[in-house]
Protein backbone atom coordinates (compact mmCIF):
# COMPACT_ATOMS: atom_id res chain seq x y z
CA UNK A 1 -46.87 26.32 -13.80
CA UNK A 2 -48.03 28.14 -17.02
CA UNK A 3 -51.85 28.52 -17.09
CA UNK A 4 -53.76 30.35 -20.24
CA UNK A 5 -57.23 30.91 -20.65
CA UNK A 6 -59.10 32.18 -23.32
CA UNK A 7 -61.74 32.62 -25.87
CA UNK A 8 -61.64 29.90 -28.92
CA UNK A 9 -63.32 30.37 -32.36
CA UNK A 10 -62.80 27.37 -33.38
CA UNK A 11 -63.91 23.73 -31.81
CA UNK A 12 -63.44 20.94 -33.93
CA UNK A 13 -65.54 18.43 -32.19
CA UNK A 14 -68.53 20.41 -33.68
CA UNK A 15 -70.87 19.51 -36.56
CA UNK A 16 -71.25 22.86 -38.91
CA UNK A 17 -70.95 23.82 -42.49
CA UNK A 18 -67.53 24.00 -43.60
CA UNK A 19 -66.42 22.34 -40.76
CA UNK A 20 -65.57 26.01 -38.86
CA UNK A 21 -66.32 25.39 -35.38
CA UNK A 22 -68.14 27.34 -32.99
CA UNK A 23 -67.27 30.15 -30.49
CA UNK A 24 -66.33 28.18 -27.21
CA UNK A 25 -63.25 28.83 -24.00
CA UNK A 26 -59.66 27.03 -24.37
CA UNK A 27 -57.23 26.16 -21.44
CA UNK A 28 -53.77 25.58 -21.66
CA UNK A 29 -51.80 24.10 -18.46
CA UNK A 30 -48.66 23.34 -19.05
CA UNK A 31 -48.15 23.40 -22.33
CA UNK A 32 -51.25 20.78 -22.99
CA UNK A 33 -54.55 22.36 -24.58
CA UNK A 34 -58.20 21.86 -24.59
CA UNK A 35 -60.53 23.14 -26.81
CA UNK A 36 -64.07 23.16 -25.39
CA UNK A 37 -67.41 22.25 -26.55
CA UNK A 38 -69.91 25.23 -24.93
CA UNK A 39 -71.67 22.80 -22.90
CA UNK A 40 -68.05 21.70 -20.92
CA UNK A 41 -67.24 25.08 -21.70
CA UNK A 42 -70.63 26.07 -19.56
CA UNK A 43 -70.27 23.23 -16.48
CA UNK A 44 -66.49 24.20 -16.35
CA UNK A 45 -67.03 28.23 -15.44
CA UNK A 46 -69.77 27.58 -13.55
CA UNK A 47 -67.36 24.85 -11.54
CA UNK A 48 -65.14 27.98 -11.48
CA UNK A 49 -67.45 30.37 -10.04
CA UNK A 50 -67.79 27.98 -7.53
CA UNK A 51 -64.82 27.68 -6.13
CA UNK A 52 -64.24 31.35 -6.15
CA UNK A 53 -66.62 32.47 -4.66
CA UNK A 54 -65.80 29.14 -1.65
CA UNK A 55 -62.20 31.05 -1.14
CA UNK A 56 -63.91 34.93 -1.36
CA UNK A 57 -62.25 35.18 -4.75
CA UNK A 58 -66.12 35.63 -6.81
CA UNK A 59 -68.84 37.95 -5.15
């Protein structure tokens, strides 16, 4: 399985001038991507932190 994850300047759920998105995280899993808002973006690393630190992965 291919897994990316990353830093995304542009979102374009997002209402701002010019329509250029905001700063938010991307994740790519087999070939399909998502572009998150920062408030996913924000419940899905702290889901992440989680569960790494459950397995001794996070301190």
């Amino acid at each position: 399985m291919d897994v990316e994850f990353g830093r995304s300047s542009f979102y374009s759920g997002c209402q701002t001038p010019a329509g250029l998105g905001q700063d938010s995280i991307y994740l790519t899993v087999g070939g399909k991507t998502v572009i998150m808002d920062l408030a996913t973006a924000k419940r899905f690393v702290e889901a992440a932190i989680s569960v790494g630190q459950y397995h001794g992965l996070v301190e």
